[in-house]
Protein backbone atom coordinates (compact mmCIF):
# COMPACT_ATOMS: atom_id res chain seq x y z
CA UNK A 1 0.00 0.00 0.00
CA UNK A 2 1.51 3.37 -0.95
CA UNK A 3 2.22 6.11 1.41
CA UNK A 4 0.07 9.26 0.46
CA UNK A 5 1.75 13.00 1.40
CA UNK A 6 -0.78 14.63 3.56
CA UNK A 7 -0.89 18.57 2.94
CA UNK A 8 -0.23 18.79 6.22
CA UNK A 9 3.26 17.52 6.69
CA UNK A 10 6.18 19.84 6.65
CA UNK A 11 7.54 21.66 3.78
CA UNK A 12 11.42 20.89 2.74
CA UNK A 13 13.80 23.86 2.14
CA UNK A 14 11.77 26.17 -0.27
CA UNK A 15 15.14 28.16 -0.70
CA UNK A 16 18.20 26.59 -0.95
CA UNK A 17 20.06 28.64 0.87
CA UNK A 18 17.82 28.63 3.71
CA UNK A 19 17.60 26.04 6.59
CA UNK A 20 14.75 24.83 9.44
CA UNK A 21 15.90 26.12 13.04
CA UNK A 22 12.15 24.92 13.94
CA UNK A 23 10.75 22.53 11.69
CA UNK A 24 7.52 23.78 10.08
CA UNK A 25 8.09 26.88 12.40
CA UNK A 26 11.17 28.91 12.41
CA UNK A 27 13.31 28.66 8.47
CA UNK A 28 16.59 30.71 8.32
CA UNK A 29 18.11 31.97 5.35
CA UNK A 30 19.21 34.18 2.61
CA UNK A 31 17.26 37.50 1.03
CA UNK A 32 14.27 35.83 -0.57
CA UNK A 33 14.19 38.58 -3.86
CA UNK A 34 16.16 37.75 -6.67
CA UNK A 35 17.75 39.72 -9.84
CA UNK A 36 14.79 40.41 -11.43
CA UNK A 37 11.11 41.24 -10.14
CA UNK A 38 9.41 38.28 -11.71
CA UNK A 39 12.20 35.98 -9.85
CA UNK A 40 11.39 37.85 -6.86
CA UNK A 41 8.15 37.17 -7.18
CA UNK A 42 8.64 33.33 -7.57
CA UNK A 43 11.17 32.91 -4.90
CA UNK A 44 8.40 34.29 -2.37
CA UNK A 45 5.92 32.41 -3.60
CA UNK A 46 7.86 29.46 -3.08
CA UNK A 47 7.96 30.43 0.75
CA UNK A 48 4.36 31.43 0.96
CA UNK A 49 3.35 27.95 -0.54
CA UNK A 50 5.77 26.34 2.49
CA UNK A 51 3.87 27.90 5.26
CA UNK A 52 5.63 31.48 5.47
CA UNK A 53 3.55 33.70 7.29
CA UNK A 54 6.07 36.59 8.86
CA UNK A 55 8.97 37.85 7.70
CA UNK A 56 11.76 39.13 9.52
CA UNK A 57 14.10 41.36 8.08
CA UNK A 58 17.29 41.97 9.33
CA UNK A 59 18.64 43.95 6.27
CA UNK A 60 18.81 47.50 6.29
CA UNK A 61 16.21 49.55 4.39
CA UNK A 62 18.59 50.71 1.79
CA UNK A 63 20.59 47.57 1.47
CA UNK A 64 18.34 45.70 -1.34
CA UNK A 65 15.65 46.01 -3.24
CA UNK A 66 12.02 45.82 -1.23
CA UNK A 67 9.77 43.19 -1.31
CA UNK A 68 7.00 43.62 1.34
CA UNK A 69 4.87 45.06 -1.06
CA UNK A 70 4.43 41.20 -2.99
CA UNK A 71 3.26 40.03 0.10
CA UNK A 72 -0.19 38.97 0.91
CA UNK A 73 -2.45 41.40 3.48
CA UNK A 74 -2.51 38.38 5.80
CA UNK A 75 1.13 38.08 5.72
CA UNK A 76 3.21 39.86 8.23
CA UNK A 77 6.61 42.00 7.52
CA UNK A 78 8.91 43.22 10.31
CA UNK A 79 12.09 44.81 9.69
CA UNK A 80 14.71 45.20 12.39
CA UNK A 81 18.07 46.08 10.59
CA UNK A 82 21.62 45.28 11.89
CA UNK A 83 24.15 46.70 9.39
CA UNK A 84 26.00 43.98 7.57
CA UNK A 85 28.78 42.37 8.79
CA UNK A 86 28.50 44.15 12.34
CA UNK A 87 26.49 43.23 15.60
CA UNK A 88 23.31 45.23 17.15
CA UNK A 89 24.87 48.75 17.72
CA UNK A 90 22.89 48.65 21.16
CA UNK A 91 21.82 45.32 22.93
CA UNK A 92 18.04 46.01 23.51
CA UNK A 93 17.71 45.85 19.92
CA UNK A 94 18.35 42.12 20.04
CA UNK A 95 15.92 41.42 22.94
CA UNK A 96 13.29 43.60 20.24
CA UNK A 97 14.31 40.82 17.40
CA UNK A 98 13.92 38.06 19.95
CA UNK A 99 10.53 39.68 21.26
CA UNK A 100 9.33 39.77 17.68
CA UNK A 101 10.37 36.35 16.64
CA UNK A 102 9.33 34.83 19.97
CA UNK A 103 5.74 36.73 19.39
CA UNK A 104 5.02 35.30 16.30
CA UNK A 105 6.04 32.04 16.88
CA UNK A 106 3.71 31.44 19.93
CA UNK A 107 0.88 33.62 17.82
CA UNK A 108 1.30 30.42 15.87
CA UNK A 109 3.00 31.87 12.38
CA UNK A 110 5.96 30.23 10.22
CA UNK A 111 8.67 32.95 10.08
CA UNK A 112 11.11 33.77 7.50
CA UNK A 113 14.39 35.19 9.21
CA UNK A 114 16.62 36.67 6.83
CA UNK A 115 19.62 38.81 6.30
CA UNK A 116 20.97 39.23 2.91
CA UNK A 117 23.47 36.09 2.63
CA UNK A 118 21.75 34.56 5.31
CA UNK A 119 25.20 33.87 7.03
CA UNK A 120 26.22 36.64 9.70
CA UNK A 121 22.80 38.46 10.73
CA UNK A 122 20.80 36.11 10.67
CA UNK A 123 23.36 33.22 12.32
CA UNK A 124 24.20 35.82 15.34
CA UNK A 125 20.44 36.65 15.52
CA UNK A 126 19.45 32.15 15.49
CA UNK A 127 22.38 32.29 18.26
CA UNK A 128 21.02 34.29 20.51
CA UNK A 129 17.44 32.78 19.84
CA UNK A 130 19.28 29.27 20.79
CA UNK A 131 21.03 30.38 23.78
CA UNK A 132 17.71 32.55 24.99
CA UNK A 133 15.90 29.38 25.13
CA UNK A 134 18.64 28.04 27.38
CA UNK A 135 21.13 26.40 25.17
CA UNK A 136 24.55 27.45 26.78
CA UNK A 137 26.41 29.49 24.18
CA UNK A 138 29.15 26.74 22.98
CA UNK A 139 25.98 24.47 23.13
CA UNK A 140 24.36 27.21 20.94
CA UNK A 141 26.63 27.44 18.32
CA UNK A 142 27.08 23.76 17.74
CA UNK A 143 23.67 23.44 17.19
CA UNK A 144 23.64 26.73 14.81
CA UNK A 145 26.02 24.91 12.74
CA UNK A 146 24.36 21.39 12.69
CA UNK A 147 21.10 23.51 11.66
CA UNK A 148 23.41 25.32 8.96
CA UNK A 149 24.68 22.56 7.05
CA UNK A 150 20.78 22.25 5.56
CA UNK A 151 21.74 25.14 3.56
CA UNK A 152 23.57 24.80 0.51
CA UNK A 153 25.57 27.87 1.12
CA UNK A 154 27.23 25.29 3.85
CA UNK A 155 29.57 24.23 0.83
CA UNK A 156 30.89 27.34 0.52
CA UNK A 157 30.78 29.00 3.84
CA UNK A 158 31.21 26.04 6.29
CA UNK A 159 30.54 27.97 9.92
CA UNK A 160 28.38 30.58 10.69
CA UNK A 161 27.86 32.70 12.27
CA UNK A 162 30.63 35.46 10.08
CA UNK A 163 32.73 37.11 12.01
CA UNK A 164 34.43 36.39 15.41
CA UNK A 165 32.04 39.82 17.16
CA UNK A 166 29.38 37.99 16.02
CA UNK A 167 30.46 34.61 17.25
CA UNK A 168 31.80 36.84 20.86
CA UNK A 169 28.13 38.37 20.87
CA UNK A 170 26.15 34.97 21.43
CA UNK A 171 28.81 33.96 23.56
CA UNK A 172 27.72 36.95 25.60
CA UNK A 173 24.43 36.32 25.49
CA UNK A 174 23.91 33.84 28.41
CA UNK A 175 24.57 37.18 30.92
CA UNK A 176 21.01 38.49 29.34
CA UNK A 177 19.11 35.52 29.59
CA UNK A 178 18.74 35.24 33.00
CA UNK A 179 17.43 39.12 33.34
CA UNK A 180 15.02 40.27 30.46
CA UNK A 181 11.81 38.51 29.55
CA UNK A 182 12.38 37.13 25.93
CA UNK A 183 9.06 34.59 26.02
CA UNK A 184 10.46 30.79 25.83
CA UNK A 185 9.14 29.00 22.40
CA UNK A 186 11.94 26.25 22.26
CA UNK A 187 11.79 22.95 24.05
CA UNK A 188 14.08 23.75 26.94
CA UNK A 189 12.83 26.15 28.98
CA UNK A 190 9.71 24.44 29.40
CA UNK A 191 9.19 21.52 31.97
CA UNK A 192 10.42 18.33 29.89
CA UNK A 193 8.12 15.80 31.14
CA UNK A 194 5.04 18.38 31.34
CA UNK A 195 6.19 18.81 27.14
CA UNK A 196 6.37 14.75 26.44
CA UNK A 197 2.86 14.55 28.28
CA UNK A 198 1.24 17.27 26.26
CA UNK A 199 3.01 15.82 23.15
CA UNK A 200 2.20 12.71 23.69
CA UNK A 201 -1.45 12.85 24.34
CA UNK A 202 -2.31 14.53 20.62
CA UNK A 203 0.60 12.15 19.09
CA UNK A 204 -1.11 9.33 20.95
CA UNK A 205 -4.53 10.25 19.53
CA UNK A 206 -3.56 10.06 16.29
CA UNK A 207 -1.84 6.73 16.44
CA UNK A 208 -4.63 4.86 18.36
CA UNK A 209 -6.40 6.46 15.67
CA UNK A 210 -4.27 4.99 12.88
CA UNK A 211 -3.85 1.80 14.26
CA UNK A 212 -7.61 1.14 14.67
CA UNK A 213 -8.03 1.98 11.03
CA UNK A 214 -7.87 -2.04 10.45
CA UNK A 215 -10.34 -2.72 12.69
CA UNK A 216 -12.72 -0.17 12.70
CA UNK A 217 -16.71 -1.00 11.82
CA UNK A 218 -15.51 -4.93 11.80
CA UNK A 219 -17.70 -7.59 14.45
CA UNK A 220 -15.76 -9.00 17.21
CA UNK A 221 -14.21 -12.15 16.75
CA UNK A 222 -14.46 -11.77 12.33
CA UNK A 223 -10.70 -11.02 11.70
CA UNK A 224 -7.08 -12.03 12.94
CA UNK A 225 -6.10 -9.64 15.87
CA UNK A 226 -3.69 -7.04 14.92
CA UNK A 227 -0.20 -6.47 16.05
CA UNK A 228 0.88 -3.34 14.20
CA UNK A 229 0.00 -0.51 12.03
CA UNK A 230 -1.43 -1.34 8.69
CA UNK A 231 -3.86 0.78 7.48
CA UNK A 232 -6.71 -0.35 5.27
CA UNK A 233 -10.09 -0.83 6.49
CA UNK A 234 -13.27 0.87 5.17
CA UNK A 235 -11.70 3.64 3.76
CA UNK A 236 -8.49 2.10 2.54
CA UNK A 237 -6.36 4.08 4.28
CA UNK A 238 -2.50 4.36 4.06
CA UNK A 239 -0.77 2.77 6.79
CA UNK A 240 -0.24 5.91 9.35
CA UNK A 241 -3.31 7.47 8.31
CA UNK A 242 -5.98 8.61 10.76
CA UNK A 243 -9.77 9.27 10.50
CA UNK A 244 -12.46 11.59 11.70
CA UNK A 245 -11.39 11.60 15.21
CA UNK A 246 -7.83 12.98 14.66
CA UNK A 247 -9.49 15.20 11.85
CA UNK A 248 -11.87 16.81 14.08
CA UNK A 249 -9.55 17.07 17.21
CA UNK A 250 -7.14 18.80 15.07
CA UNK A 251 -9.08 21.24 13.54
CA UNK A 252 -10.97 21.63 17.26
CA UNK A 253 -7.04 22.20 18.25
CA UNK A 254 -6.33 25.02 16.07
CA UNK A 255 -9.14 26.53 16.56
CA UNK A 256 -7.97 27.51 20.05
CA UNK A 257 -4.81 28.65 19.35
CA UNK A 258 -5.85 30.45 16.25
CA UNK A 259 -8.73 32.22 18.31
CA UNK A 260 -6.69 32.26 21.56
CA UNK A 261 -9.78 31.04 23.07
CA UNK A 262 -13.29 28.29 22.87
CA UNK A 263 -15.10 29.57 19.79
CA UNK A 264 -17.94 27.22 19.10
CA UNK A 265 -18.75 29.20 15.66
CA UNK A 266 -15.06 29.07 14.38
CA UNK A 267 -15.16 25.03 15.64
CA UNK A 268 -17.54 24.79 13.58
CA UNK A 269 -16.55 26.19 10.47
CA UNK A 270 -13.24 24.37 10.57
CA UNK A 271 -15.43 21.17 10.94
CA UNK A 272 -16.95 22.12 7.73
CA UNK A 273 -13.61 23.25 6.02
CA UNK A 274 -13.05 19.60 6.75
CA UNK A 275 -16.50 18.05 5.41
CA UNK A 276 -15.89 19.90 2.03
CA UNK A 277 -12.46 20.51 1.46
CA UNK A 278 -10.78 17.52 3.59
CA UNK A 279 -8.78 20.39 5.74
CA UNK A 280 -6.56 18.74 8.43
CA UNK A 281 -7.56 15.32 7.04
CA UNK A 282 -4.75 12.68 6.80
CA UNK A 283 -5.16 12.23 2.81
CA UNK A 284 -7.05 15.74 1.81
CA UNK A 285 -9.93 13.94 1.53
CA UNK A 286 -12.98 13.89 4.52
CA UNK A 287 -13.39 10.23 5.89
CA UNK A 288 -15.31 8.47 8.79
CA UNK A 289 -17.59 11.57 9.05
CA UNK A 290 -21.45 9.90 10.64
CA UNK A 291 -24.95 10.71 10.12
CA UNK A 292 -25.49 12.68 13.16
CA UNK A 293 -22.20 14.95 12.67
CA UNK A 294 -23.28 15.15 9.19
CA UNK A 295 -26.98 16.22 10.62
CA UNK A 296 -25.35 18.74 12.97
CA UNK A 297 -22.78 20.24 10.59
CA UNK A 298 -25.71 21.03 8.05
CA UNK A 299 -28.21 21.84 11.02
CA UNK A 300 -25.23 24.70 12.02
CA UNK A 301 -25.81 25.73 8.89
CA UNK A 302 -28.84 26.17 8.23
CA UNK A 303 -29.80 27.77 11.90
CA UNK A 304 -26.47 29.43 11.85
CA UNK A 305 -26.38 27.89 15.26
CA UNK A 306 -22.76 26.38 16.26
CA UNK A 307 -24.71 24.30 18.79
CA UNK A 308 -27.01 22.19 16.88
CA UNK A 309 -26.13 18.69 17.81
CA UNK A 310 -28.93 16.55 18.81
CA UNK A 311 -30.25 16.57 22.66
CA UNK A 312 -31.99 13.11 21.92
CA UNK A 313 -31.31 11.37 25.49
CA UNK A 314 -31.00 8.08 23.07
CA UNK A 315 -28.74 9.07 20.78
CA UNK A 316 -25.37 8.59 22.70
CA UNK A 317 -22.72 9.27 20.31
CA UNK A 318 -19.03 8.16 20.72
CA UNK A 319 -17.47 10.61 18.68
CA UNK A 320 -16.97 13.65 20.76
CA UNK A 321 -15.02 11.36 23.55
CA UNK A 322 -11.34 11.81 22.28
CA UNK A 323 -12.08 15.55 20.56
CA UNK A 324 -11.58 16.99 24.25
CA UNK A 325 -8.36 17.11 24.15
CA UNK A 326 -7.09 19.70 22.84
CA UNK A 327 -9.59 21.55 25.37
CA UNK A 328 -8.10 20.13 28.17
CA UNK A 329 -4.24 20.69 27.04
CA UNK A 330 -5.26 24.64 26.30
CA UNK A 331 -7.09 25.15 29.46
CA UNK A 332 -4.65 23.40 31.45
CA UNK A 333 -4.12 26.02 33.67
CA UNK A 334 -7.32 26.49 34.40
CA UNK A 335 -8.63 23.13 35.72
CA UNK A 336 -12.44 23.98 35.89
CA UNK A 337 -12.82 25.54 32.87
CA UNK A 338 -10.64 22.43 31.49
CA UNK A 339 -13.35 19.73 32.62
CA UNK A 340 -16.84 22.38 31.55
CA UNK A 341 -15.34 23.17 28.37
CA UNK A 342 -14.71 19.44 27.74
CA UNK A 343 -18.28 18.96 27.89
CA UNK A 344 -19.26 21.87 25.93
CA UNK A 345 -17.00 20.75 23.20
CA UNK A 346 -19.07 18.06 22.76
CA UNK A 347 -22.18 19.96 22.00
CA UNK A 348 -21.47 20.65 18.37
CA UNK A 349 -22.53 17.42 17.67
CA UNK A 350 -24.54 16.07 20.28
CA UNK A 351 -25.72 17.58 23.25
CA UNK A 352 -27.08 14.29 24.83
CA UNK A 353 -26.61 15.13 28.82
CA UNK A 354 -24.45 11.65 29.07
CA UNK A 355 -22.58 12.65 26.20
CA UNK A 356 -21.69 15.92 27.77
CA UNK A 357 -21.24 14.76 31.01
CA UNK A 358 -18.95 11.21 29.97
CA UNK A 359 -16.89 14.07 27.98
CA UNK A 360 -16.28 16.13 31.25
CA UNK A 361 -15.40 13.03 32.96
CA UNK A 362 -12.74 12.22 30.20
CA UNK A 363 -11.45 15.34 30.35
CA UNK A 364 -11.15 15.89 34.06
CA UNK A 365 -8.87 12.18 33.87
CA UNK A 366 -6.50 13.75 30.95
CA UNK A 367 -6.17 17.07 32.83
CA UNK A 368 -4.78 14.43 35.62
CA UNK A 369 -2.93 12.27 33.75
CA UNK A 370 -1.49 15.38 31.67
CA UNK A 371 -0.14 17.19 35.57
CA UNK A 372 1.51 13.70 36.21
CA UNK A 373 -0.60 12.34 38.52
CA UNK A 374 -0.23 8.28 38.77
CA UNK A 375 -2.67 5.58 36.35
CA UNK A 376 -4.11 4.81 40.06
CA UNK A 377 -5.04 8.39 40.49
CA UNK A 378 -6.36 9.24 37.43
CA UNK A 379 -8.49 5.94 37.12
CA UNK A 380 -9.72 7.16 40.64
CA UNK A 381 -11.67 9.97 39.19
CA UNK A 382 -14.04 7.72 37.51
CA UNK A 383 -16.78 7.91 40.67
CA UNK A 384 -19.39 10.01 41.91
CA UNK A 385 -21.94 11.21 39.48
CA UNK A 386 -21.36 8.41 37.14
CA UNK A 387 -22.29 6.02 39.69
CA UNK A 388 -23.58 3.22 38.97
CA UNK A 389 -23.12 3.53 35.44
CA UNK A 390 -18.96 4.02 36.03
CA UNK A 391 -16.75 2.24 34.00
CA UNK A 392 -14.82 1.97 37.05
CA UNK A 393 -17.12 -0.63 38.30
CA UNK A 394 -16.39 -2.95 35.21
CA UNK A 395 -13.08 -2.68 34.94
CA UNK A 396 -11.98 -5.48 37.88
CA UNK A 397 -13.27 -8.40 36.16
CA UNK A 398 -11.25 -7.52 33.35
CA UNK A 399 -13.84 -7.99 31.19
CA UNK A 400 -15.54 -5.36 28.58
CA UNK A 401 -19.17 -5.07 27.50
CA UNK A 402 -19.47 -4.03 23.61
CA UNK A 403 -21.70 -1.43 22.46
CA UNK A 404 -21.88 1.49 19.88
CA UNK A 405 -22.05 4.64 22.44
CA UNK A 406 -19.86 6.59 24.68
CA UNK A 407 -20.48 4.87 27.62
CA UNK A 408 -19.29 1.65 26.15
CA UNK A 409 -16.40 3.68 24.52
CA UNK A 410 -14.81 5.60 27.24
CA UNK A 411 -15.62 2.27 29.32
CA UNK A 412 -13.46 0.57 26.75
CA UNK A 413 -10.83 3.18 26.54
CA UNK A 414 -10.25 2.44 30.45
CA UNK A 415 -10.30 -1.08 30.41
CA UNK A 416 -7.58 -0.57 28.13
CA UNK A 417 -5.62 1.73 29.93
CA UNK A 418 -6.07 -0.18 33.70
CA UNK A 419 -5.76 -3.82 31.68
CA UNK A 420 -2.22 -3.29 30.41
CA UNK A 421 1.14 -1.22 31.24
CA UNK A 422 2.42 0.11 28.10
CA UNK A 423 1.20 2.07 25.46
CA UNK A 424 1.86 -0.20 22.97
CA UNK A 425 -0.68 -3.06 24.68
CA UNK A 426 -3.07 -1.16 25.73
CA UNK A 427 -3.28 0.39 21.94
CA UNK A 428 -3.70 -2.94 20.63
CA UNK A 429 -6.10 -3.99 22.71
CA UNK A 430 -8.19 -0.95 22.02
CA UNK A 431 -8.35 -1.47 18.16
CA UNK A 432 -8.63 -5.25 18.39
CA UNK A 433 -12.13 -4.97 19.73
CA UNK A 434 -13.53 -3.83 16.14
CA UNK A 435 -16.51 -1.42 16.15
CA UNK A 436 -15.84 1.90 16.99
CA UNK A 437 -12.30 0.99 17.82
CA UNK A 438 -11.16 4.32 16.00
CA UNK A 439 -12.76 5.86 19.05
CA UNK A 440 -11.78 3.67 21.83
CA UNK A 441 -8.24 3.45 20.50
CA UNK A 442 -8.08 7.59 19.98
CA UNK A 443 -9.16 8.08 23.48
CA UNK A 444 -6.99 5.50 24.61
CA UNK A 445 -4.22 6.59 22.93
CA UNK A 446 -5.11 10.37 24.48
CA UNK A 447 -5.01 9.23 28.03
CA UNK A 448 -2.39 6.99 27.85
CA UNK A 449 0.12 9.84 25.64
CA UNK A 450 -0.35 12.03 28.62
CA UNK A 451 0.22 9.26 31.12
CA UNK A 452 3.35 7.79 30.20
CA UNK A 453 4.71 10.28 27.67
CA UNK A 454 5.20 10.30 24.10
CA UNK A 455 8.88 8.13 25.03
CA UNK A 456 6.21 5.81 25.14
CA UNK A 457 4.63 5.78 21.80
CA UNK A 458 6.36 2.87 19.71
CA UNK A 459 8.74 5.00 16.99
CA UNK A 460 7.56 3.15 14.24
CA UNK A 461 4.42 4.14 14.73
CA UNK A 462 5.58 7.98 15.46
CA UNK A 463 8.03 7.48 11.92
CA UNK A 464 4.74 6.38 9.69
CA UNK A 465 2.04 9.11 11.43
CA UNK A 466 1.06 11.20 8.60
CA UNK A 467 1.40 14.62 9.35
CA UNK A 468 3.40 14.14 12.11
CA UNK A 469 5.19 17.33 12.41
CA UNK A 470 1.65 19.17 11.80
CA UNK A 471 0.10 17.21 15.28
CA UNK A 472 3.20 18.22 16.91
CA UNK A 473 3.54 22.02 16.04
CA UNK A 474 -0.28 21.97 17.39
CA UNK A 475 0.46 20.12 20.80
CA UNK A 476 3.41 22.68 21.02
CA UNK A 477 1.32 25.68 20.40
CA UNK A 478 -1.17 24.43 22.92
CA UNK A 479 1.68 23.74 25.49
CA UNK A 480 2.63 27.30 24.89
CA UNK A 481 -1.29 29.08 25.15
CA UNK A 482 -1.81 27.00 28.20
């Protein structure tokens, strides 16, 4: 079965002379016009179609021919110049380049950073942005020049940054780290096991999601258990490839961080993006989406209400269970509003009162599991309101009932999780129980992620996600906004 490019994964180089400090995030590089307008024009097209959505100038207003004015309304243009060759004639203007670069990274935009040869600006100004986000300088530079050697100006110029000021200038840097506020965006400053928990509850997602893509809509006992990845099932899906759950929870995802907040409406129309345009799908195409979303999505609509899934007390969809997480991981903070908004995530789709209250209950476990509390703990929370319908109560006999709701879902999901002590298992045992094991296996793989950490995700199943990089920019963003 072939491997099919999602839009979504990362773009390579779109210049060669330009090189990924942050994949998908933060690209380096050279002075994107060329010798003639219409070359100009191509070269920044070529960035815009990789994801480009600031660019940061550190060329001098003089120095070369302007280009802002080719750029799209929605794109955004900063200029802070350094002459060339030289270092920041005052230090605060590197904390404003820092500022700038660390602003629009956490608002969520790919940014350019240039200079004109891409070599001494722009190396001292990736320096400084290493060593601000707690790399120690020599640490810094080593990784500067690791990053560099993506750039095919490497051949030619084989250490960067250009001159020994500049190279003395990140060295320096370390003494301002400690006393001005440059906003962290890189993976250090942040707690390392509260990033692998975060990361690996939307990475986990996914890859229940992709691994139950065998075994979804198939009866119990029909087919060979699996023991890996393999894609297929009723919508012949390449092996790494994800349905409607990871669709939806993604698109659910960045709408927070796009809105910097829960916007129903804008949940919505994302939803729909996907429906009819296959955004944030794992093959470009819409797949897995039910009747009843299908019912609310068109109801939304038509009432131009964003809250238009059913309230029929019978109809218990699944769905909804693993597309809280993302609601959890941005509200983190903010525990109660975490565990409500769960539930009103739901209501999109279906507004059944179970349904809204088994997706506060899920959510109120991930918040745990995501702050590190033990599996004992966070299976713990399963009481009180539930009672007696808890999936608590089933879980001891280590036996599972099978049904088609969220009940018998998120009751799965934990049977999973309590019945086994890796990822890996658990996952397995999700997706071999057929039905809606794209569910079961997605919130399993949700809970779990955050539990044990994405360490404990099985690489090969990381190396064949599709859109990997995508999932993990998002879980990063909502690390950041949380």
């Amino acid at each position: 079965m072939t491997m099919v490019r999602s839009q979504d994964d990362p773009p390579g180089q779109p210049l060669a002379n330009s090189y990924w400090v942050l994949p998908g995030r933060l690209l380096a590089g050279e002075y994107p016009g060329g010798r003639a307008r219409e070359e100009t024009r191509e070269r920044i097209g070529r960035l815009l179609a990789a994801g480009v959505s600031c660019f940061l100038d550190l060329t001098a207003p003089d120095e070369l021919e302007p280009y802002e004015s080719m750029l799209p309304e929605s794109v955004v243009y900063l200029r802070k110049p350094i002459p060339d060759h030289r270092v920041p004639l005052e230090r605060a203007h590197m904390h404003e380049i820092l500022e700038c670069l660390s602003e629009a990274l956490v608002d969520g935009r790919l940014v350019y950073l240039h200079c004109h040869a891409g070599i001494g600006r722009t190396g001292m100004a990736v320096g400084c942005h290493l060593v601000a986000q707690g790399l120690e300088p020599d640490a810094a530079l080593r990784r500067l020049n690791e990053l560099w050697r993506q750039s095919a100006r490497s051949d030619s110029w084989p250490s960067v940054p250009e001159t020994t000021e500049q190279v003395e200038f990140i060295r320096s840097w370390a003494r301002e780290r400690a006393g001005h506020g440059v906003r962290p965006e890189g993976p250090v400053p942040v707690d390392a096991r509260l990033r692998a928990r975060f990361h690996g509850a939307l990475l986990g997602l996914a890859c229940g999601d992709a691994l139950a893509a065998a075994t979804q809509h198939r009866r119990p006992g029909s087919f060979a258990p699996i023991e890996d990845q393999l894609g297929g099932g009723p919508f012949d899906l390449p092996r790494g490839a994800w349905s409607d759950d990871t669709a939806m929870t993604l698109c659910l995802a960045e709408s927070l961080v796009e809105r910097g907040g829960f916007d129903a409406r804008d949940q919505v129309q994302r939803y729909l993006r996907w429906q009819q345009e296959g955004h944030l799908s794992a093959t470009g195409r819409c797949v897995g989406i039910t009747p009843s979303v299908t019912r609310a999505l068109a109801t939304a609509q038509w009432r131009r209400q964003p809250y238009s899934g059913s309230h029929d007390p019978k109809q218990l969809d699944p769905e909804p269970l693993a597309r809280v997480t993302p609601v959890v991981m941005f509200f983190f903070e903010r525990p109660d509003e975490a565990v409500r908004l769960a539930g009103e995530s739901a209501r999109t789709t279906c507004q059944a009162p179970v349904v809204i209250e088994a997706c506060r209950l899920f959510g109120a476990m991930l918040h745990a599991a995501l702050g590190g509390a033990e599996k004992a703990a966070v299976l713990e929370l399963d009481a009180g309101s539930w009672e007696p319908r808890s999936p608590r109560s089933r879980l001891a006999g280590g036996r599972i009932r099978r049904g088609n709701d969220i009940v018998h879902a998120l009751e799965a999901a934990l049977w999973a999780f309590a019945g086994t002590g890796s990822f890996r298992d658990g996952a397995l045992q999700a997706a071999n129980l057929g039905g809606d094991s794209d569910v079961v296996a997605s919130a399993f793989g949700a809970l779990a992620g955050a539990c044990y950490g994405v360490e404990a995700i099985p690489p090969e199943w990381l190396a064949a996600l599709v859109a990997r990089a995508r999932i993990e920019t998002l879980a990063e963003r909502l690390l950041l906004r949380s």
